[in-house]
N, C-alpha and C. Protein backbone atom coordinates (compact mmCIF):
# COMPACT_ATOMS: atom_id res chain seq x y z
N UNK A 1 109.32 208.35 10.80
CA UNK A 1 110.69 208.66 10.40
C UNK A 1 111.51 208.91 11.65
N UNK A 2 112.69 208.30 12.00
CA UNK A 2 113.89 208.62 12.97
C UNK A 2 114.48 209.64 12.55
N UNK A 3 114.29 210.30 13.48
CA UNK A 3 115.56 211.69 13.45
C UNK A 3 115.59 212.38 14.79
N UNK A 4 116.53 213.07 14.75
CA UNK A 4 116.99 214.24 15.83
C UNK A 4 117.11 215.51 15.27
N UNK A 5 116.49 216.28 15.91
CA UNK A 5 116.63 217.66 15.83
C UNK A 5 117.01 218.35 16.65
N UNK A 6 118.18 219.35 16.39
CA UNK A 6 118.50 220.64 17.21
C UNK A 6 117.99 221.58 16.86
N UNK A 7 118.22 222.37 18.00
CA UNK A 7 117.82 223.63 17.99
C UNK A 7 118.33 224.62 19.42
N UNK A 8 118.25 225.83 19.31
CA UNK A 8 118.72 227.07 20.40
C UNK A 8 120.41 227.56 20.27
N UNK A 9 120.60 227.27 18.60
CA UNK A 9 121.64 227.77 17.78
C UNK A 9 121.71 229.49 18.03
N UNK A 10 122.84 230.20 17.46
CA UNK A 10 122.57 231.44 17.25
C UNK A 10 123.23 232.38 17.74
N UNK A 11 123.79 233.72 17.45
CA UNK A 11 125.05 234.85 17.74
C UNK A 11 124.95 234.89 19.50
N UNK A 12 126.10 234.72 19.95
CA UNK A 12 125.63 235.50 21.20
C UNK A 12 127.38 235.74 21.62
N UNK A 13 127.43 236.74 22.44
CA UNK A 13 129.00 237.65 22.73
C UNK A 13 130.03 236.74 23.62
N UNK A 14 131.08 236.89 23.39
CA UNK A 14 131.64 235.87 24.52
C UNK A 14 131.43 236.33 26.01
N UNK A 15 131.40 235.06 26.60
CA UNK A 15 130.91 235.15 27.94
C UNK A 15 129.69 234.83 28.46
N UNK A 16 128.76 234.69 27.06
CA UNK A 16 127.58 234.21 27.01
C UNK A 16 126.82 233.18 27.02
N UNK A 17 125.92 232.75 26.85
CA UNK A 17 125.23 231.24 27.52
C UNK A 17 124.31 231.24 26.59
N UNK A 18 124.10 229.46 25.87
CA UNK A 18 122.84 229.12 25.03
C UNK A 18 123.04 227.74 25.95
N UNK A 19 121.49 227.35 24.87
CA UNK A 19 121.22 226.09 25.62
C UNK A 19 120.58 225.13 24.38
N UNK A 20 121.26 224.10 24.25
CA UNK A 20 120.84 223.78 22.57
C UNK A 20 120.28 222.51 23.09
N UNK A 21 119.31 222.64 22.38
CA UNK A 21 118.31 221.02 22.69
C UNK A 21 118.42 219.99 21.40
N UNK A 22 118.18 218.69 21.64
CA UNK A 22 117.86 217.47 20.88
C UNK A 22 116.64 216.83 20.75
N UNK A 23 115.88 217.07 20.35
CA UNK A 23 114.82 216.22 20.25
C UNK A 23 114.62 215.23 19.44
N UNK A 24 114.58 214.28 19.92
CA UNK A 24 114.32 212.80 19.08
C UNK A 24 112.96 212.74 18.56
N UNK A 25 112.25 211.83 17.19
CA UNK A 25 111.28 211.85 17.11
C UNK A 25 111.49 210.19 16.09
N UNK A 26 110.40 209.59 16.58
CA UNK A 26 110.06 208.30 15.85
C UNK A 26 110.88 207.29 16.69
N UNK A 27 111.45 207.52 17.71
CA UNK A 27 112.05 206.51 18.60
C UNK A 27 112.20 206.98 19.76
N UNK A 28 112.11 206.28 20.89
CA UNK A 28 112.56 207.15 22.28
C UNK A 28 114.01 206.80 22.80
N UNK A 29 114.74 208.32 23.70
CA UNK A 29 115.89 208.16 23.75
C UNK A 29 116.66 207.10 25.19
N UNK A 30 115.33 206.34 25.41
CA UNK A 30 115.95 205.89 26.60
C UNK A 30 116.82 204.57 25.59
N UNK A 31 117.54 204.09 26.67
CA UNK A 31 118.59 202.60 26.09
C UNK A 31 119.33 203.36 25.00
N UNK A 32 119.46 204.85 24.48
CA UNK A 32 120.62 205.46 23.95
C UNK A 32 121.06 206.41 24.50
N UNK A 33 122.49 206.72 24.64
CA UNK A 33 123.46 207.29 24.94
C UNK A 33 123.26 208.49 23.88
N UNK A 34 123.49 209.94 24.17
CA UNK A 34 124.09 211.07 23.09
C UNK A 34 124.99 211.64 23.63
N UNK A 35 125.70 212.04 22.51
CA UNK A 35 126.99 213.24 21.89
C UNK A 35 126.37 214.19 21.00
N UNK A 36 127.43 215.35 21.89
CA UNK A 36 127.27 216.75 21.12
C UNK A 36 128.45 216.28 20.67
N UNK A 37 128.40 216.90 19.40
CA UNK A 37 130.03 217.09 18.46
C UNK A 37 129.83 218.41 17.91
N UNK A 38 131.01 218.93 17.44
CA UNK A 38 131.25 220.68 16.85
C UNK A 38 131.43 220.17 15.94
N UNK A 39 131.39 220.96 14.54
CA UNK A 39 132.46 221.19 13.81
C UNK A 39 132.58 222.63 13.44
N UNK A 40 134.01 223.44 13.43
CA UNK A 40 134.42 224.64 13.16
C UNK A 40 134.63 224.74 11.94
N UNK A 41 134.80 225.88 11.27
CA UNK A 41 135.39 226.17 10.49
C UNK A 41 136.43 225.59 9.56
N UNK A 42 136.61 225.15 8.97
CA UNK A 42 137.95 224.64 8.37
C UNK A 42 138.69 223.66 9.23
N UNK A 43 138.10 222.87 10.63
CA UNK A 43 138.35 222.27 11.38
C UNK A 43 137.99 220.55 10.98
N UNK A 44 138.46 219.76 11.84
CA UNK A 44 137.50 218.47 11.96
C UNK A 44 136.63 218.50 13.17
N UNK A 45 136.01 217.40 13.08
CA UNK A 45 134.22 217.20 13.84
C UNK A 45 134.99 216.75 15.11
N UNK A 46 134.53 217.20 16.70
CA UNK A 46 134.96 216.88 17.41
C UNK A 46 133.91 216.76 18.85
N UNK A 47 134.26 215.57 19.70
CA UNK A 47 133.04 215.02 20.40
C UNK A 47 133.42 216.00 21.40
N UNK A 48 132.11 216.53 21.83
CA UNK A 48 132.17 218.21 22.93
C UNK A 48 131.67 217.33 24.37
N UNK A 49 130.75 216.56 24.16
CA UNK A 49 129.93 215.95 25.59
C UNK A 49 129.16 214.74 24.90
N UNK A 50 129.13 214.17 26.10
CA UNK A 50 128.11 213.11 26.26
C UNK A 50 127.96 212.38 27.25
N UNK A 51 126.62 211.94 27.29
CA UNK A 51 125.86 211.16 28.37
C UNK A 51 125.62 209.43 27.94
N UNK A 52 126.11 208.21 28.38
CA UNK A 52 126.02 207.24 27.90
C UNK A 52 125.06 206.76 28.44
N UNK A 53 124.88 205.82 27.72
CA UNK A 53 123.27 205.08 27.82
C UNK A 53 122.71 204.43 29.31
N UNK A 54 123.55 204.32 30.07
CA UNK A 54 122.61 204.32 31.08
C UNK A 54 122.45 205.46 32.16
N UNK A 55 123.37 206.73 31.38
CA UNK A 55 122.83 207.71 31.74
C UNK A 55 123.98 208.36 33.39
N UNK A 56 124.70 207.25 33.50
CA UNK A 56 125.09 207.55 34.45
C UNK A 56 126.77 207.78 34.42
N UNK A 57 127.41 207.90 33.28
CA UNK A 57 128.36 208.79 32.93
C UNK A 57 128.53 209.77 32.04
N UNK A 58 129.00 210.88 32.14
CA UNK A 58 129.13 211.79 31.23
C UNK A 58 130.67 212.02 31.05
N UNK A 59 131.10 212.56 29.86
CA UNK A 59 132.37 213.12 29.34
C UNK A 59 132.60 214.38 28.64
N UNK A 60 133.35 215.04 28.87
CA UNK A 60 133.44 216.76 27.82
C UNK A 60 134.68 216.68 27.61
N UNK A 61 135.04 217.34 26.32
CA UNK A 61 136.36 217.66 25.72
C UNK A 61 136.80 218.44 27.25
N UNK A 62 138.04 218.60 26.70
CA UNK A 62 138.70 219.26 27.86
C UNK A 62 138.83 220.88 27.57
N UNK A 63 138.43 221.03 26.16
CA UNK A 63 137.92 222.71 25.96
C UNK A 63 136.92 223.22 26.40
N UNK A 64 136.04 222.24 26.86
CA UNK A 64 134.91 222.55 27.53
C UNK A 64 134.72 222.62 28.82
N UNK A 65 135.50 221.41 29.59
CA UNK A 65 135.04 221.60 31.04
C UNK A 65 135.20 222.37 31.53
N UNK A 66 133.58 222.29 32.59
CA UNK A 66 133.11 222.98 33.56
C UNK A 66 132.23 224.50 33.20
N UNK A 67 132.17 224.46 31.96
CA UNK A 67 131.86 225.06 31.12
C UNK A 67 130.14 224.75 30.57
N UNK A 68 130.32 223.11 30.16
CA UNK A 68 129.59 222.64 29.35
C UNK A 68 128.73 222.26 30.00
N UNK A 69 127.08 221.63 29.95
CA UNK A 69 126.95 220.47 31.06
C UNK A 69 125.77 219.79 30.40
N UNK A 70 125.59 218.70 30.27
CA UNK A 70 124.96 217.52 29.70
C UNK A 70 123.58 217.15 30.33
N UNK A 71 122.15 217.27 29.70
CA UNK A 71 121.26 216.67 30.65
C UNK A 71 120.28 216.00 29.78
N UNK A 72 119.75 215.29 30.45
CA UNK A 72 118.12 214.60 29.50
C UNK A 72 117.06 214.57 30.61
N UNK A 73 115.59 215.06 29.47
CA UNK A 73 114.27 214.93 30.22
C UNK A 73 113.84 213.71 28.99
N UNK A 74 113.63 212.68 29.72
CA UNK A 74 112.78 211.03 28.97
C UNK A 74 111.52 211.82 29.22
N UNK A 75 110.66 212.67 29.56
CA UNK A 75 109.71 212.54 29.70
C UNK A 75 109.06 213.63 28.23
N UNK A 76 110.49 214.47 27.96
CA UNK A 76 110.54 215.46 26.61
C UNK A 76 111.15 214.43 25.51
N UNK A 77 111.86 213.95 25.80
CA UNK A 77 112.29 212.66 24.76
C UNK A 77 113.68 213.85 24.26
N UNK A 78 114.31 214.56 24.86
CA UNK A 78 114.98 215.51 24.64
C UNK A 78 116.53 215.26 25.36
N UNK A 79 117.59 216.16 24.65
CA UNK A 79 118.50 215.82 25.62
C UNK A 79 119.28 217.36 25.10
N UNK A 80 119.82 218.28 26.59
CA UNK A 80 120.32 219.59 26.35
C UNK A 80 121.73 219.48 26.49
N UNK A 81 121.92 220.79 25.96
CA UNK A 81 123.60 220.92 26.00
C UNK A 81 123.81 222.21 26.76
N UNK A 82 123.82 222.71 28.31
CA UNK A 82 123.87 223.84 28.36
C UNK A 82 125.68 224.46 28.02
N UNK A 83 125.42 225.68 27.66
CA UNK A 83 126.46 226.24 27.47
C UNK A 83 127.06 227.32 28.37
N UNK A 84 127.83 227.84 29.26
CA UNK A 84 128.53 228.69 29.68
C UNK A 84 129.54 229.27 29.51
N UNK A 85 129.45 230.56 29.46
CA UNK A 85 131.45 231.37 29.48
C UNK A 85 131.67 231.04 27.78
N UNK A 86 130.67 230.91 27.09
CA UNK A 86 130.84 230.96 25.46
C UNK A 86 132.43 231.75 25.17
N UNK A 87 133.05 231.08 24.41
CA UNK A 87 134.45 231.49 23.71
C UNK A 87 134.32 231.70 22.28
N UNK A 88 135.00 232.33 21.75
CA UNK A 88 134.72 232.93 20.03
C UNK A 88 135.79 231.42 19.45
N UNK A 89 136.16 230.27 19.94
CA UNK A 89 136.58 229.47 19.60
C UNK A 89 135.76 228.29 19.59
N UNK A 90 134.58 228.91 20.34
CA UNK A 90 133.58 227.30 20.43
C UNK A 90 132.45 227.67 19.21
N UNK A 91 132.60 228.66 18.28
CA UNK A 91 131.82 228.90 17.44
C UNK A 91 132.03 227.05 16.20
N UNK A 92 130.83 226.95 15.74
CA UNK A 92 130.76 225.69 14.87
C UNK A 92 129.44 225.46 15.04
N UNK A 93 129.15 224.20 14.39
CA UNK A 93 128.00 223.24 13.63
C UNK A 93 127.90 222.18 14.97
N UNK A 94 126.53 222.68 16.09
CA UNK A 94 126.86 221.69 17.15
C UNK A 94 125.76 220.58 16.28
N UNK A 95 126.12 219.38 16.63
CA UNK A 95 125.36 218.09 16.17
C UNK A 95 125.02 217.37 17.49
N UNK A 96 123.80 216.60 17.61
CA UNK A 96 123.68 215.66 18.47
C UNK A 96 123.69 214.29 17.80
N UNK A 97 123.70 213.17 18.35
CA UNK A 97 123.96 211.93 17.81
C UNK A 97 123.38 210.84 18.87
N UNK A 98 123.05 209.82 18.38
CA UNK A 98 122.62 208.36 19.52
C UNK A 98 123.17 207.54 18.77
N UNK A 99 123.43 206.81 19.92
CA UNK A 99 123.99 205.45 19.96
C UNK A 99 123.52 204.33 21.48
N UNK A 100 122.84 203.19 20.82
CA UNK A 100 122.54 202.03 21.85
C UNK A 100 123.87 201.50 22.57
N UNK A 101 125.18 201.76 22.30
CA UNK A 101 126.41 201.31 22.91
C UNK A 101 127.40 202.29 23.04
N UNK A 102 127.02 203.63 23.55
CA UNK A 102 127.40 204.57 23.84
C UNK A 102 128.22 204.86 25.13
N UNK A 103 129.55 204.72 25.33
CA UNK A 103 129.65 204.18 26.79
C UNK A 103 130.99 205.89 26.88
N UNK A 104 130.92 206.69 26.42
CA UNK A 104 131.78 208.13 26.49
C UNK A 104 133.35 207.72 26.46
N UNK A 105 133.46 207.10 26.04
CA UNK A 105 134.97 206.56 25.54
C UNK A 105 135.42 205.66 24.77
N UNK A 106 136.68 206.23 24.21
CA UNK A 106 136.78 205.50 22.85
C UNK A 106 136.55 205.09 21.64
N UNK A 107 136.50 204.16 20.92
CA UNK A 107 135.65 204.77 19.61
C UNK A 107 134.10 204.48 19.77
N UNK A 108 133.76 204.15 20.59
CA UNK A 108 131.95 204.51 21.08
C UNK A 108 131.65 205.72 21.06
N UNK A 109 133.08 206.71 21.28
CA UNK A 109 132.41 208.57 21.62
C UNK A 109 132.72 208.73 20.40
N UNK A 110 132.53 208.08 18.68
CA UNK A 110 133.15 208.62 17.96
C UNK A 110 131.53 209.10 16.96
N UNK A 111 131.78 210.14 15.88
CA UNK A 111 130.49 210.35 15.07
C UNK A 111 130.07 209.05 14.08
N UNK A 112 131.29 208.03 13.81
CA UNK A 112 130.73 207.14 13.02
C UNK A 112 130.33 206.15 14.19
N UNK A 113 130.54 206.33 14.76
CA UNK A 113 129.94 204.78 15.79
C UNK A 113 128.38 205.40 16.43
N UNK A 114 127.74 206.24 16.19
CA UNK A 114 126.27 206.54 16.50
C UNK A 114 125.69 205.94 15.33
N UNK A 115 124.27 205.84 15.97
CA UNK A 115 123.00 205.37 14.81
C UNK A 115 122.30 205.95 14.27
N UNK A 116 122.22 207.57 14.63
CA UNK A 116 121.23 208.42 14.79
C UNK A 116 122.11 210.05 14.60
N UNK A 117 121.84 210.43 13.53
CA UNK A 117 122.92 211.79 14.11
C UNK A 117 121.79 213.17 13.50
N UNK A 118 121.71 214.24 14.13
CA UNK A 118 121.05 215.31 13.38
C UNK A 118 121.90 216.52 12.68
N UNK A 119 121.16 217.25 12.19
CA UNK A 119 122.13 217.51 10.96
C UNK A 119 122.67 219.23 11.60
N UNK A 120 122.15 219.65 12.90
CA UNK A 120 122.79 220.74 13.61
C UNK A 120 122.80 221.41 13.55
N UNK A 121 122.69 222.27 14.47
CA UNK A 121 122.32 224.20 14.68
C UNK A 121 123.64 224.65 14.87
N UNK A 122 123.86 225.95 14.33
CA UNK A 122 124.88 226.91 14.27
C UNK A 122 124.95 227.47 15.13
N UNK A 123 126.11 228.14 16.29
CA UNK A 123 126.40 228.61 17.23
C UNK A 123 127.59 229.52 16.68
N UNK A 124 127.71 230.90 16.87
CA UNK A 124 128.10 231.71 16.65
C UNK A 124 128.81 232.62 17.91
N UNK A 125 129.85 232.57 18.15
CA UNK A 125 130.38 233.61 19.14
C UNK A 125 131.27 234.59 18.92
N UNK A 126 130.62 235.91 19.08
CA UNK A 126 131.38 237.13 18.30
C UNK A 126 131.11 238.29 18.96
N UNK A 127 131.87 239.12 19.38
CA UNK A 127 131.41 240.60 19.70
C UNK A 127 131.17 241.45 18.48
């Protein structure tokens, strides 16, 4: 079975740091590109980061940069999202997603243009 799983969801205070992983299983993530996407509250789904498929560009919302930062171990079949300087506005439903034509722009960075999406850990930021 293909899927992705997150995980390293969960409360933490602003100012604070998680680190949410992807793990792929039943396919490996090389020759695909991933996106983190949020979704908030009463919000729409919105692309936070990503690394395109050959790995050698990345992109972040602009609520995020410098903030955010994007990595993959092929050898975990995994791909992280670290988080920094957590805001009580980045609280939402983070998702990871693949796509074989993943290039971090345009409608390639979009949630319907992946092949692969997991169904996402909760991130919570609250004092």
């Amino acid at each position: 079975q293909l899927q992705l799983v997150e995980s390293g969801g969960g409360l933490v205070q602003p100012g604070g740091s998680l680190r949410l992983s992807c793990v792929a299983s039943g396919f490996t993530l090389r020759g695909f590109g991933i996106a983190w996407f949020r979704q908030a509250p009463g919000k729409e789904r919105e692309g936070v980061s990503c690394l395109s498929v050959s790995g050698s560009s990345t992109n972040y919302a602009e609520s995020v940069w410098g903030r955010f930062s994007i990595s993959r171990d092929n050898a975990k079949n995994t791909v992280y999202l670290q988080m920094n300087d957590l805001k009580p506005e980045d609280t939402g439903v983070y998702s990871c997603a693949a796509s074989s034509a993943l290039q971090c722009h345009g409608y390639s960075w979009s949630w319907d243009a992946m092949d692969y999406w997991g169904k996402g850990t909760l991130v919570t930021v609250s004092s």
